[in-house]
PDB file of N, CA and C in Angstrom:
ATOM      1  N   UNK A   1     -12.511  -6.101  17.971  1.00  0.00           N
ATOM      2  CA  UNK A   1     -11.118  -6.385  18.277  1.00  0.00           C
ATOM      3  C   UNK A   1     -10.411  -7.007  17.074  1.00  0.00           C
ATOM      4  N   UNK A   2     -11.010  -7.927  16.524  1.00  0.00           N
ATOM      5  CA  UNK A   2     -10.428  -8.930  15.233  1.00  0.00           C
ATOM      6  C   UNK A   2     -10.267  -7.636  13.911  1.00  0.00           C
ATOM      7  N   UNK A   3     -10.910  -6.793  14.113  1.00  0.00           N
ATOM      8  CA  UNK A   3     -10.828  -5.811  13.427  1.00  0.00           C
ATOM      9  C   UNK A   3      -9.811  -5.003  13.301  1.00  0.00           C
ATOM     10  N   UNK A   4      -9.573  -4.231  14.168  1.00  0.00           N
ATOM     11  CA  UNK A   4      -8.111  -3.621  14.835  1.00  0.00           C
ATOM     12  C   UNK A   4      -7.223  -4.318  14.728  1.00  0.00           C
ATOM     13  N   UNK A   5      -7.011  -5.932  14.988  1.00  0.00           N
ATOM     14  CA  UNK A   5      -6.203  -6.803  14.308  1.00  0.00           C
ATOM     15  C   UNK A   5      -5.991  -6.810  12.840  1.00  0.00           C
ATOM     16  N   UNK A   6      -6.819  -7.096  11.985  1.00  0.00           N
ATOM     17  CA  UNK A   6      -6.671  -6.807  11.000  1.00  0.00           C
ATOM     18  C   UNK A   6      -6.076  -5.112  10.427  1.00  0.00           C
ATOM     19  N   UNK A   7      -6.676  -4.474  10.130  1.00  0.00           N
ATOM     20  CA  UNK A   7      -6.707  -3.071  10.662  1.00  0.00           C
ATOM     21  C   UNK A   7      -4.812  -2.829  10.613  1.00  0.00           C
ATOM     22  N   UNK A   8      -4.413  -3.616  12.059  1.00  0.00           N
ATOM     23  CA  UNK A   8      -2.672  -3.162  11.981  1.00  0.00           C
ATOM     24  C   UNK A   8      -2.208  -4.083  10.893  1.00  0.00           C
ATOM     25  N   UNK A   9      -2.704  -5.297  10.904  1.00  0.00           N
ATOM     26  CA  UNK A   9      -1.879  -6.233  10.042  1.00  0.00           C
ATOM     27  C   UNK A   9      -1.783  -5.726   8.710  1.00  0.00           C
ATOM     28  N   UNK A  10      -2.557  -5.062   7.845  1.00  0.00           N
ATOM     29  CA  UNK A  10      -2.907  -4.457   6.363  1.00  0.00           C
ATOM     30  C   UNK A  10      -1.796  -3.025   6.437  1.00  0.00           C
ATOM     31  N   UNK A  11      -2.034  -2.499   7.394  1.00  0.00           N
ATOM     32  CA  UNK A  11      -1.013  -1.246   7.936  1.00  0.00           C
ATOM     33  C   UNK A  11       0.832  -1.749   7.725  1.00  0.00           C
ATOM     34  N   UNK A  12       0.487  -2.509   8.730  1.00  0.00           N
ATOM     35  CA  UNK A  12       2.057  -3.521   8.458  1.00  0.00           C
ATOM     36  C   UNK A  12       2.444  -3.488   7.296  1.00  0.00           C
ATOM     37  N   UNK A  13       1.656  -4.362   6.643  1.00  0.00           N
ATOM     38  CA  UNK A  13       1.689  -5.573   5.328  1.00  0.00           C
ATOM     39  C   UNK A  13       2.378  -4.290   4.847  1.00  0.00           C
ATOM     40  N   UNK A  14       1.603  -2.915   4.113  1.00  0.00           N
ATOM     41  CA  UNK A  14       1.507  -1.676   3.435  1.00  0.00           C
ATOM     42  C   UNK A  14       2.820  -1.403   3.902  1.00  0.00           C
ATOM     43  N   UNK A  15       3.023  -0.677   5.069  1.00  0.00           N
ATOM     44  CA  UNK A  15       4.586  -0.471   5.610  1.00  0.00           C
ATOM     45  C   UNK A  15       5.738  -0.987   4.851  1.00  0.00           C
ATOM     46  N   UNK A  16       5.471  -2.407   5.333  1.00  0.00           N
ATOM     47  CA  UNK A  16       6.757  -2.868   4.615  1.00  0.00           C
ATOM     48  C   UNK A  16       6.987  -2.977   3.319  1.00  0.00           C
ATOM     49  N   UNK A  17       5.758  -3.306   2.889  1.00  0.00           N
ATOM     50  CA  UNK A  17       5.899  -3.883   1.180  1.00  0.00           C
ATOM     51  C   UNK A  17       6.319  -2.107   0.547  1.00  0.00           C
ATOM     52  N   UNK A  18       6.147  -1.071   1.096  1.00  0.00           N
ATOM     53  CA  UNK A  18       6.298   0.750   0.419  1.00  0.00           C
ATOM     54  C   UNK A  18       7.958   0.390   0.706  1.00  0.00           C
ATOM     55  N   UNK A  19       8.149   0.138   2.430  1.00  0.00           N
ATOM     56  CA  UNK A  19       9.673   0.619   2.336  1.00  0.00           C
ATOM     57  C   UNK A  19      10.592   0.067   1.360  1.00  0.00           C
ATOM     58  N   UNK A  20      10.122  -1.355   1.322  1.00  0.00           N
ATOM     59  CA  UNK A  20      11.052  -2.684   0.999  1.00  0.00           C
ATOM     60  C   UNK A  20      11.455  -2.003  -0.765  1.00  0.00           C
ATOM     61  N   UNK A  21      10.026  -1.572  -0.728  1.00  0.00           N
ATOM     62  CA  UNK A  21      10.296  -1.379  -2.854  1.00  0.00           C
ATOM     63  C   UNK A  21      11.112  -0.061  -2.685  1.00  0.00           C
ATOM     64  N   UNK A  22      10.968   1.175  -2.090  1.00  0.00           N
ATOM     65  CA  UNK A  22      11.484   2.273  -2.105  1.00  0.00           C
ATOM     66  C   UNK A  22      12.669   2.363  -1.803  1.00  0.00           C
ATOM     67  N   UNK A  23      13.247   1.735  -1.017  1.00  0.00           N
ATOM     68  CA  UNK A  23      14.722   1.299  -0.144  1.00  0.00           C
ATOM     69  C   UNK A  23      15.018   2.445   0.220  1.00  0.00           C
ATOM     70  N   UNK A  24      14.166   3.523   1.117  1.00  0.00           N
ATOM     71  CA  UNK A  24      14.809   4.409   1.834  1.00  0.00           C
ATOM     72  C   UNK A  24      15.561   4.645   2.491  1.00  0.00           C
ATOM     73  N   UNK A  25      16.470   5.518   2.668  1.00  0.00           N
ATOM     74  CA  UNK A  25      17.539   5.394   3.889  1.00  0.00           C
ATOM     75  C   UNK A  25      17.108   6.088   5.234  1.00  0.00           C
ATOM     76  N   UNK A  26      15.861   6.830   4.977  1.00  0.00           N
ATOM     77  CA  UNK A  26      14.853   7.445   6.180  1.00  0.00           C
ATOM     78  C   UNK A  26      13.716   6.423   6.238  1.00  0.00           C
ATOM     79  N   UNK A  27      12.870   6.356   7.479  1.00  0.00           N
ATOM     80  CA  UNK A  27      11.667   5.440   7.240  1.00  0.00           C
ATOM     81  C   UNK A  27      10.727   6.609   7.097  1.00  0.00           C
ATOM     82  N   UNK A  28       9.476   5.766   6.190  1.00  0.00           N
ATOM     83  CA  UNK A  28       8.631   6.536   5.471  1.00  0.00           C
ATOM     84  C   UNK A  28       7.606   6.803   6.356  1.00  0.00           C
ATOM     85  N   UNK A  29       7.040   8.240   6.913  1.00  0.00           N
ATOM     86  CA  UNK A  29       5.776   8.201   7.158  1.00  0.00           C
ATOM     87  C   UNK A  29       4.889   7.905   6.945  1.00  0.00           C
ATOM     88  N   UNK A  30       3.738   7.498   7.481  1.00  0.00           N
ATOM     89  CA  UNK A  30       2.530   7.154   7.072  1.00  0.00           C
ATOM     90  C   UNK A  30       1.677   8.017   5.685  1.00  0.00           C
ATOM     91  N   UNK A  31       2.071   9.048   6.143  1.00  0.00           N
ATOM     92  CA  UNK A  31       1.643  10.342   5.492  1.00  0.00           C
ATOM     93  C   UNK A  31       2.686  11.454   4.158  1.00  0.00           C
ATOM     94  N   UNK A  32       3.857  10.718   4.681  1.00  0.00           N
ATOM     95  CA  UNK A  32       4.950  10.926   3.330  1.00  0.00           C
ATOM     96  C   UNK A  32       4.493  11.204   2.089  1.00  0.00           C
ATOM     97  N   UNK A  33       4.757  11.969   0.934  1.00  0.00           N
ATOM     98  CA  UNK A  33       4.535  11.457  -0.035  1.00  0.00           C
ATOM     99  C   UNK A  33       5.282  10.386  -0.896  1.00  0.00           C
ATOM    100  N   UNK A  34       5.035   9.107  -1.404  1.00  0.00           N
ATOM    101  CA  UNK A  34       5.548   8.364  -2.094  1.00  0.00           C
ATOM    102  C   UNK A  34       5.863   8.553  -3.816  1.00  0.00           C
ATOM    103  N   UNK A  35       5.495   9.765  -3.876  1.00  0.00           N
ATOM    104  CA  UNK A  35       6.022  10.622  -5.142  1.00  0.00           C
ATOM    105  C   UNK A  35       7.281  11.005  -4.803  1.00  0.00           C
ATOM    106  N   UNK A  36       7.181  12.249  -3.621  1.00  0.00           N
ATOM    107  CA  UNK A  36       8.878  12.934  -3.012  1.00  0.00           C
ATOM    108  C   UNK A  36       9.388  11.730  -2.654  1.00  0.00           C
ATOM    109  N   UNK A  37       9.205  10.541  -2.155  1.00  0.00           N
ATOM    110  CA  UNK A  37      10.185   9.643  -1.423  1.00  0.00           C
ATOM    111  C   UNK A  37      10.694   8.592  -2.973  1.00  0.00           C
ATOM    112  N   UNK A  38      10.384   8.873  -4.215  1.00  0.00           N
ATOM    113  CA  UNK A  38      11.225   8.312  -5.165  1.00  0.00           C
ATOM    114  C   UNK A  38      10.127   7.389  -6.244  1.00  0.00           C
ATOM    115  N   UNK A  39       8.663   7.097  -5.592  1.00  0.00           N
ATOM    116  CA  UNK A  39       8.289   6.637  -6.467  1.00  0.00           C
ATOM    117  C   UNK A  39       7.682   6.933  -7.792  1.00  0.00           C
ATOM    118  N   UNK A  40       7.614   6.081  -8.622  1.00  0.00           N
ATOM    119  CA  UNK A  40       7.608   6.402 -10.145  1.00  0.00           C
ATOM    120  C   UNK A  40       6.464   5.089 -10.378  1.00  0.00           C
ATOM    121  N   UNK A  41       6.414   5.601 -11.805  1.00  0.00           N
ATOM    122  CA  UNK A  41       5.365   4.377 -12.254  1.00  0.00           C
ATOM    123  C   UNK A  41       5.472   2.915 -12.184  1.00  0.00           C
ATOM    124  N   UNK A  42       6.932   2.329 -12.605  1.00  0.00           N
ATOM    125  CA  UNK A  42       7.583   1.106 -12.032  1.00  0.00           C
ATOM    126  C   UNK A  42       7.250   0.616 -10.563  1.00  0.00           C
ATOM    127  N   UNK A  43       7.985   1.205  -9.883  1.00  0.00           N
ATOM    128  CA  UNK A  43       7.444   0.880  -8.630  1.00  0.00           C
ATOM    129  C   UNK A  43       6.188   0.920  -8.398  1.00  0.00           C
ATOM    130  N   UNK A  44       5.738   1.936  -8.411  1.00  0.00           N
ATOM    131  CA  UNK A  44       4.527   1.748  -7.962  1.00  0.00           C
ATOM    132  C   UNK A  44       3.517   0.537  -8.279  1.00  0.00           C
ATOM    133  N   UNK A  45       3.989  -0.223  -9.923  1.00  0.00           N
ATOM    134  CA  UNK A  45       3.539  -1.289 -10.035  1.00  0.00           C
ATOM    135  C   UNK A  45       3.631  -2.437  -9.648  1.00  0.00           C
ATOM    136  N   UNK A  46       5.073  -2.218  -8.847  1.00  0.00           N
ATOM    137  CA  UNK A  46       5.660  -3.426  -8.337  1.00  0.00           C
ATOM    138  C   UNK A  46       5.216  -3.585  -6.804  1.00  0.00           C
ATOM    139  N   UNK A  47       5.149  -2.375  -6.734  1.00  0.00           N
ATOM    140  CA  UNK A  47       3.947  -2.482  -5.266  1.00  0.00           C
ATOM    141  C   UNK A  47       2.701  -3.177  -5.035  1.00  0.00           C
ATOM    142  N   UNK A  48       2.096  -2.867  -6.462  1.00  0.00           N
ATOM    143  CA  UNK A  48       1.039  -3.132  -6.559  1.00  0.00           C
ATOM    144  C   UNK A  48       0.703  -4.501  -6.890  1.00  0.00           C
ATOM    145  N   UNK A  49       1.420  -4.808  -7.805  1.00  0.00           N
ATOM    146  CA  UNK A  49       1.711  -7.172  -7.838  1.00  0.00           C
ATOM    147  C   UNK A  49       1.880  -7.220  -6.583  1.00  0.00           C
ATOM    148  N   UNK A  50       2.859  -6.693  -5.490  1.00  0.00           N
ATOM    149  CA  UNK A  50       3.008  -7.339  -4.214  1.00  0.00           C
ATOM    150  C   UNK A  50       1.867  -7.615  -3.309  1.00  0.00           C
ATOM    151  N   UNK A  51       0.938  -6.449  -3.567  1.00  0.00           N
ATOM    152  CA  UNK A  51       0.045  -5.919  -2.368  1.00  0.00           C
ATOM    153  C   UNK A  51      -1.205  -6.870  -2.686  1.00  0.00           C
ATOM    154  N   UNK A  52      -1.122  -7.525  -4.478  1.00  0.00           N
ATOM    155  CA  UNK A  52      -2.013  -8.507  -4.611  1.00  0.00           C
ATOM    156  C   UNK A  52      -2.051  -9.854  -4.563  1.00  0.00           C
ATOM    157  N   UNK A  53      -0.415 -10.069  -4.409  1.00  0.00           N
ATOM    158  CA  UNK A  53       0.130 -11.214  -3.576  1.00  0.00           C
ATOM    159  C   UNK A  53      -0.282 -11.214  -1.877  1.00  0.00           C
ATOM    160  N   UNK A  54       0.212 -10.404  -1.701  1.00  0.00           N
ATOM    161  CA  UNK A  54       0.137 -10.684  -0.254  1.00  0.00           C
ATOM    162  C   UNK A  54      -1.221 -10.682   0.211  1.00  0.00           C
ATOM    163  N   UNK A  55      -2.339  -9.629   0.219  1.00  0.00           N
ATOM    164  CA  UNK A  55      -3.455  -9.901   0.572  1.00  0.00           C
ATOM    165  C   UNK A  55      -4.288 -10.822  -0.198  1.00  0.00           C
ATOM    166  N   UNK A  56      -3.987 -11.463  -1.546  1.00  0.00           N
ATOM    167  CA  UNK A  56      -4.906 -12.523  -2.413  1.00  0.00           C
ATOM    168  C   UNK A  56      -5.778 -11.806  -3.215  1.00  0.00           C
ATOM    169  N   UNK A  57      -5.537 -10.421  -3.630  1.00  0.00           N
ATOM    170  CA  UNK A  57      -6.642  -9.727  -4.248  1.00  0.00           C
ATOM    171  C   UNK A  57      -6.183  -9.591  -5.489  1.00  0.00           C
ATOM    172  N   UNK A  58      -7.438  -9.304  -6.384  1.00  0.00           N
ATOM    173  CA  UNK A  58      -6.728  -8.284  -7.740  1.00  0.00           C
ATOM    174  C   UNK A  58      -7.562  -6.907  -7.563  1.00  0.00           C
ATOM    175  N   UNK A  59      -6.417  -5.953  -7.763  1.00  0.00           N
ATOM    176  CA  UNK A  59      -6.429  -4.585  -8.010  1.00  0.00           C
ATOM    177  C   UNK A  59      -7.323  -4.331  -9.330  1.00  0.00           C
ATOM    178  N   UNK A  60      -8.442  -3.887  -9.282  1.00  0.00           N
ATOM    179  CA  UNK A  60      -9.398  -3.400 -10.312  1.00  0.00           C
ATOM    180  C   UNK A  60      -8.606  -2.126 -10.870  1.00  0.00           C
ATOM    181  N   UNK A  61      -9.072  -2.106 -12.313  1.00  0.00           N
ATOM    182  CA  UNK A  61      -8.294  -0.506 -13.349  1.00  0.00           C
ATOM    183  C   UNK A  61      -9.030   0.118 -12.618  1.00  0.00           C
ATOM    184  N   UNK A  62     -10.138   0.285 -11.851  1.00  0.00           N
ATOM    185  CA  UNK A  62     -10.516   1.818 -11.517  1.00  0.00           C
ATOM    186  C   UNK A  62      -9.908   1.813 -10.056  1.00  0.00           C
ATOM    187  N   UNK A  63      -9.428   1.195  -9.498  1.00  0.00           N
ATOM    188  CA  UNK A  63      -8.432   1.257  -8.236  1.00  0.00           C
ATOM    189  C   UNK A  63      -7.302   1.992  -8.736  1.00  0.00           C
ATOM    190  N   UNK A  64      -7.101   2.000  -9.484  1.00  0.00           N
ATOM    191  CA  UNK A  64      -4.964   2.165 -10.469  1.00  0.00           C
ATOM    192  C   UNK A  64      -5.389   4.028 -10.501  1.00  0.00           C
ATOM    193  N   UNK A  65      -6.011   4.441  -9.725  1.00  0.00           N
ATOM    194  CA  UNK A  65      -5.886   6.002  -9.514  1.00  0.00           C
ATOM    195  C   UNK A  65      -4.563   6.490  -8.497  1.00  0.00           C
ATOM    196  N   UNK A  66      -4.202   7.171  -8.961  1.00  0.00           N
ATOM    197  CA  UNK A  66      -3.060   7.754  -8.696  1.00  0.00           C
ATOM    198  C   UNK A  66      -3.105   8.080  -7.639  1.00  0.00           C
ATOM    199  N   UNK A  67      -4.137   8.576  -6.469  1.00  0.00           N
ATOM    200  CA  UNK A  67      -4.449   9.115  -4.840  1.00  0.00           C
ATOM    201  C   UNK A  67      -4.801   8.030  -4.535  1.00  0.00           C
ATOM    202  N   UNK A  68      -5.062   6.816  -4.720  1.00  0.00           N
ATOM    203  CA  UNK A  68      -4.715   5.764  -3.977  1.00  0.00           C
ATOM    204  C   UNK A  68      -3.757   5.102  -3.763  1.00  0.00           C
ATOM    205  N   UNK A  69      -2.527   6.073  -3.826  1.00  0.00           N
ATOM    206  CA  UNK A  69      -1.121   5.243  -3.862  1.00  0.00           C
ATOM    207  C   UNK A  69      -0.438   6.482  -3.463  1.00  0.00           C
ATOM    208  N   UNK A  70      -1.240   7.890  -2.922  1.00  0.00           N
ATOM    209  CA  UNK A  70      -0.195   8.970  -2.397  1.00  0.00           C
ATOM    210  C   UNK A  70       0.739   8.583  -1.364  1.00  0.00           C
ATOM    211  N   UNK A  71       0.262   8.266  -0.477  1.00  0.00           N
ATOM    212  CA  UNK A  71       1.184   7.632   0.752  1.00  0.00           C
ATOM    213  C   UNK A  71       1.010   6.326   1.354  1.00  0.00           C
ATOM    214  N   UNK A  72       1.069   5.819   2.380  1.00  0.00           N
ATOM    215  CA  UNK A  72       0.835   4.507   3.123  1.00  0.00           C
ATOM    216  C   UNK A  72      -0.459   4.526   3.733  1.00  0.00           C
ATOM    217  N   UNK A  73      -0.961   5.939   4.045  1.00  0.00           N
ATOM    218  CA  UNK A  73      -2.362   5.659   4.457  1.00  0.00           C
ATOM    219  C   UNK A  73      -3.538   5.714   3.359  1.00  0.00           C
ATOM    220  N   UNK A  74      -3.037   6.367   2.191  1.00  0.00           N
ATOM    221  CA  UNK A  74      -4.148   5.720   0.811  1.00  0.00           C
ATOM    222  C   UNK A  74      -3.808   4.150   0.730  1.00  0.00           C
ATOM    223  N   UNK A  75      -2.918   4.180   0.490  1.00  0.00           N
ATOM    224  CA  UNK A  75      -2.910   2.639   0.049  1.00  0.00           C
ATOM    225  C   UNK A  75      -3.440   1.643   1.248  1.00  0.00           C
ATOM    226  N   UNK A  76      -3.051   1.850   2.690  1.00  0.00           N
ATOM    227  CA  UNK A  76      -3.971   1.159   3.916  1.00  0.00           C
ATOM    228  C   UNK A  76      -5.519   0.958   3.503  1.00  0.00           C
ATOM    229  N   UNK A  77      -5.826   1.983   3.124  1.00  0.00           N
ATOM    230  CA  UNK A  77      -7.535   2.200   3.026  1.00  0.00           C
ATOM    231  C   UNK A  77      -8.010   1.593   1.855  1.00  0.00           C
ATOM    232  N   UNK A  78      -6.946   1.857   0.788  1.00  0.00           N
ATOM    233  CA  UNK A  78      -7.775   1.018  -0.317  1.00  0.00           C
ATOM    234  C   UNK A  78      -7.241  -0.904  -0.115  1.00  0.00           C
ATOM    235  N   UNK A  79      -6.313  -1.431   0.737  1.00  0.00           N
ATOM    236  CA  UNK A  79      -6.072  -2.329   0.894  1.00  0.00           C
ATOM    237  C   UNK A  79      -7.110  -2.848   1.686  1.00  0.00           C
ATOM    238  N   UNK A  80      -7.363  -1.880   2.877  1.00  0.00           N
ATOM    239  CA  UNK A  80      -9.094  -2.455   3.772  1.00  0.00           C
ATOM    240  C   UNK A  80      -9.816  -2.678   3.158  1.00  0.00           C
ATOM    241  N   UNK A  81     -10.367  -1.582   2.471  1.00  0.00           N
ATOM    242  CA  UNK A  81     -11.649  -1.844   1.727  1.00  0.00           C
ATOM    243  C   UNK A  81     -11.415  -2.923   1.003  1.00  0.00           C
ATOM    244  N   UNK A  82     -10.754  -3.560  -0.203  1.00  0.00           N
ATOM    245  CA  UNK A  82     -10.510  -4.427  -0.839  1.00  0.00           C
ATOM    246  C   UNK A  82     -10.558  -5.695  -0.043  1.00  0.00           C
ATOM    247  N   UNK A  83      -9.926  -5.937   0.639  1.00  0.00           N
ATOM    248  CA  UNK A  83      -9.792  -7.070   2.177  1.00  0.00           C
ATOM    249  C   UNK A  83     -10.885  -7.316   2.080  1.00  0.00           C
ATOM    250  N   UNK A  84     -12.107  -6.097   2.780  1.00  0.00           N
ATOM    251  CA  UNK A  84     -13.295  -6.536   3.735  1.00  0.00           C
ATOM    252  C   UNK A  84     -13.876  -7.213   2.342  1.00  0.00           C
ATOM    253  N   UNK A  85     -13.952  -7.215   0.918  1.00  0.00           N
ATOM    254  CA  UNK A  85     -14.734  -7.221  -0.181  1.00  0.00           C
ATOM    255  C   UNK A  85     -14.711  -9.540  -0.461  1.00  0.00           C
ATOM    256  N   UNK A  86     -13.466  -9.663   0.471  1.00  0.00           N
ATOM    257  CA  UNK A  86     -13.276 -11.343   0.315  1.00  0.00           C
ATOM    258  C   UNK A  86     -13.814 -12.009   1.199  1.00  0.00           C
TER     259      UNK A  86
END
């Protein structure tokens, strides 16, 4: 159960911290691409300071692959995995 808790909360976290940087005027699917929805290398970095703010992690260079940042559900998964690693 604490799992699935977690689980949505990282989902969330991901959600907002994609829309907030992207400032869409549609909300982003899970499954969107965050290439077509505007992101670029900037952002995407600025995502990426956030996402290591907010969960307390640092993002390893071999994380900084480009399909871990296709949509909200790469980035969910590499945010879990990273999570479960603290």
């Amino acid at each position: 159960m604490n799992t699935q808790i977690n689980a949505q909360a990282i989902t969330d976290s991901v959600t907002r911290i994609v829309n907030q940087h992207l400032q869409s005027s549609t909300e982003i699917k899970q499954t969107d691409s965050l290439k077509e929805r505007g992101m670029d290398s900037i952002v995407c970095m600025r995502i990426i300071v956030e996402l290591e703010n907010e969960f307390n992690i640092e993002i390893e260079d071999e994380d900084l692959l480009i399909e871990n940042y296709e949509n909200i559900n790469t980035i969910t998964e590499l945010m879990s995995r990273l999570v479960a690693k603290i």
